[in-house]
Protein backbone atom coordinates (compact mmCIF):
# COMPACT_ATOMS: atom_id res chain seq x y z
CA UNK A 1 2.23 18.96 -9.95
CA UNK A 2 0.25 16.11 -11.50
CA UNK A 3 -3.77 15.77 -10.82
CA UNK A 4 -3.02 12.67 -8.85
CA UNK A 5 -0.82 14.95 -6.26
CA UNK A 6 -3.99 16.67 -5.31
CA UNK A 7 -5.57 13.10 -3.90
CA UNK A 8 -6.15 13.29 -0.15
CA UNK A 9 -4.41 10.27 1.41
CA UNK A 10 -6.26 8.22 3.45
CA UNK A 11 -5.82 5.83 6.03
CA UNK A 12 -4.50 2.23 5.21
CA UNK A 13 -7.64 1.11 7.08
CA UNK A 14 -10.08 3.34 5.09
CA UNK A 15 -8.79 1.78 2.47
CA UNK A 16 -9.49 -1.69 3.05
CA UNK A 17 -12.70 -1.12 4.80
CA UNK A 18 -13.65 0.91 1.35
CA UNK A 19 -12.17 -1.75 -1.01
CA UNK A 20 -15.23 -2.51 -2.57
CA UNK A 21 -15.65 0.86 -3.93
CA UNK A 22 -12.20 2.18 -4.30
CA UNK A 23 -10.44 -1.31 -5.86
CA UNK A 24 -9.34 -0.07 -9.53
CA UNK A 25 -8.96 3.26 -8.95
CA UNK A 26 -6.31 5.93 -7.94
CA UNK A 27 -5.70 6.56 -4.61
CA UNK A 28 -3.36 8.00 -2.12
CA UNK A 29 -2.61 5.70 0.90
CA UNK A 30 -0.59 7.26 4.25
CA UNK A 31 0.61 4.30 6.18
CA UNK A 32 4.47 3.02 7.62
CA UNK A 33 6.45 1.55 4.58
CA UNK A 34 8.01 -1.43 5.35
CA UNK A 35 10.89 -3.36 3.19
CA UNK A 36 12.29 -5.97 3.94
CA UNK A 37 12.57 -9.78 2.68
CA UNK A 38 8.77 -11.09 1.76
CA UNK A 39 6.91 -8.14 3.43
CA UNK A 40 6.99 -4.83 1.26
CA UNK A 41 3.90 -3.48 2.31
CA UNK A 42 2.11 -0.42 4.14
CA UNK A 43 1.31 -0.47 7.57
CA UNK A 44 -1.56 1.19 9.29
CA UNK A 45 -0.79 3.98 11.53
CA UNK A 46 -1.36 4.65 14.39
CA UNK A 47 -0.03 1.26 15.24
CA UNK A 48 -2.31 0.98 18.11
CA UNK A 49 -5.29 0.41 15.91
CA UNK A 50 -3.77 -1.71 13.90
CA UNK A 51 -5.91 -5.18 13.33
CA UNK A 52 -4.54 -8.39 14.15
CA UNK A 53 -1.64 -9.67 11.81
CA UNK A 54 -2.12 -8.54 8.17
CA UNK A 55 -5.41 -7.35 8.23
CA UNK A 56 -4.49 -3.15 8.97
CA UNK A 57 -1.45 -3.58 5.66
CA UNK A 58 -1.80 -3.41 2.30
CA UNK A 59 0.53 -5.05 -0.08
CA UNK A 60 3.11 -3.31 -2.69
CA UNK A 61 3.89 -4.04 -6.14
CA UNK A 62 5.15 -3.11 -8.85
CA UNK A 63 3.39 -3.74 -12.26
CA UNK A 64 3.10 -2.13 -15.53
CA UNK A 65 2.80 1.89 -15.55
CA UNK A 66 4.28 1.89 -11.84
CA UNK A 67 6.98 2.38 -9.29
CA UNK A 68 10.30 0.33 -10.06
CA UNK A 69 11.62 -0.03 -6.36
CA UNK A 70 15.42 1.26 -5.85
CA UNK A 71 16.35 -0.79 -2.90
CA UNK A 72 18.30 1.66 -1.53
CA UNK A 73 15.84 3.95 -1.31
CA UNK A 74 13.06 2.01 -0.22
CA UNK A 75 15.73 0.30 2.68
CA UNK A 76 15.73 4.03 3.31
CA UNK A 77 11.96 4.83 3.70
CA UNK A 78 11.58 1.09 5.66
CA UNK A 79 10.19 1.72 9.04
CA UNK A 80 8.92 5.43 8.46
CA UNK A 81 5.82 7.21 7.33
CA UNK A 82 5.33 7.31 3.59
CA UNK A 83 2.41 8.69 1.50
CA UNK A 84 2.05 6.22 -1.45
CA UNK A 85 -0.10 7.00 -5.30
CA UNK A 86 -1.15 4.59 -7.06
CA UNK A 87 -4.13 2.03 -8.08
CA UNK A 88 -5.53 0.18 -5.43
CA UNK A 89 -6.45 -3.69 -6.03
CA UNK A 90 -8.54 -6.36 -4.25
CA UNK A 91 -7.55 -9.96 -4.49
CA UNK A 92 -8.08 -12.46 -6.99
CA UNK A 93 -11.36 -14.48 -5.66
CA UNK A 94 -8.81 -17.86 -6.51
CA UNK A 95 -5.75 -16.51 -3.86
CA UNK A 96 -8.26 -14.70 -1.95
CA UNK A 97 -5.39 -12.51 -1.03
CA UNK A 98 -2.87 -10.37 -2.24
CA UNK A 99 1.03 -10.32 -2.01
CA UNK A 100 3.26 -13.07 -0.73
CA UNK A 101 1.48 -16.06 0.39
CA UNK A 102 -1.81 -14.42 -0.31
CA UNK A 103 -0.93 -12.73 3.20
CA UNK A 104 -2.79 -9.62 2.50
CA UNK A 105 -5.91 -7.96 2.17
CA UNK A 106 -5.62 -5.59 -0.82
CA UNK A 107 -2.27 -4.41 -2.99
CA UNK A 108 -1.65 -0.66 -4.21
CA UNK A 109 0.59 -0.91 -7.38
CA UNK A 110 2.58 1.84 -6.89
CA UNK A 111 3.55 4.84 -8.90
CA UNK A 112 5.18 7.16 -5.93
CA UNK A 113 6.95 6.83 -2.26
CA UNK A 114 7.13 9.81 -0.85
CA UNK A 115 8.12 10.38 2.88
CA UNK A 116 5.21 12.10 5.13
């Protein structure tokens, strides 16, 4: 068991209402993975208090130090609830978003998927 393992997960809307204070650091997200084609990401749940398009999501990457995605794996975890480690980040103030398109609030470069 590593130190990080012991990191209460919290929601992926604590997390972005908390950027300010948590961008940078380690954390452990609990949200509904989704993969697929431009959206790898994790979703708020419940769903019903989800905000209105991207705003209750957080994007996924990959960077150096963390998670290499296996596609079959993460096609896999797509669509259920995944608890996520890793180092949260807040946009760059040029994009003013994170992810594709500069869609998305915040980004968590990951370091483990792990179903919930």
């Amino acid at each position: 068991m590593t130190a990080n393992a012991m990191i209460e997960p919290i929601s992926v809307n604590e997390a972005i209402e908390n950027l300010a204070a948590l961008a940078g650091r380690e954390v452990s997200i609990i949200g509904e993975f989704r993969f697929d084609f431009e959206d790898v990401s994790l979703n708020h749940l419940p769903s019903t208090d989800r905000g209105d398009g991207y705003r209750s999501s957080i994007w996924i990457g990959t960077g150096s130090g963390a998670l290499r995605f296996d596609p079959r794996a993460c096609k896999r975890l797509s669509g259920k609830r995944v608890v996520i480690e890793g180092t949260l980040l807040a946009p760059s103030s040029e994009l003013g978003g994170c992810g594709h398109m500069s869609l998305w609030p915040a980004e968590m470069l990951a370091r483990s998927v792990e179903a919930a």
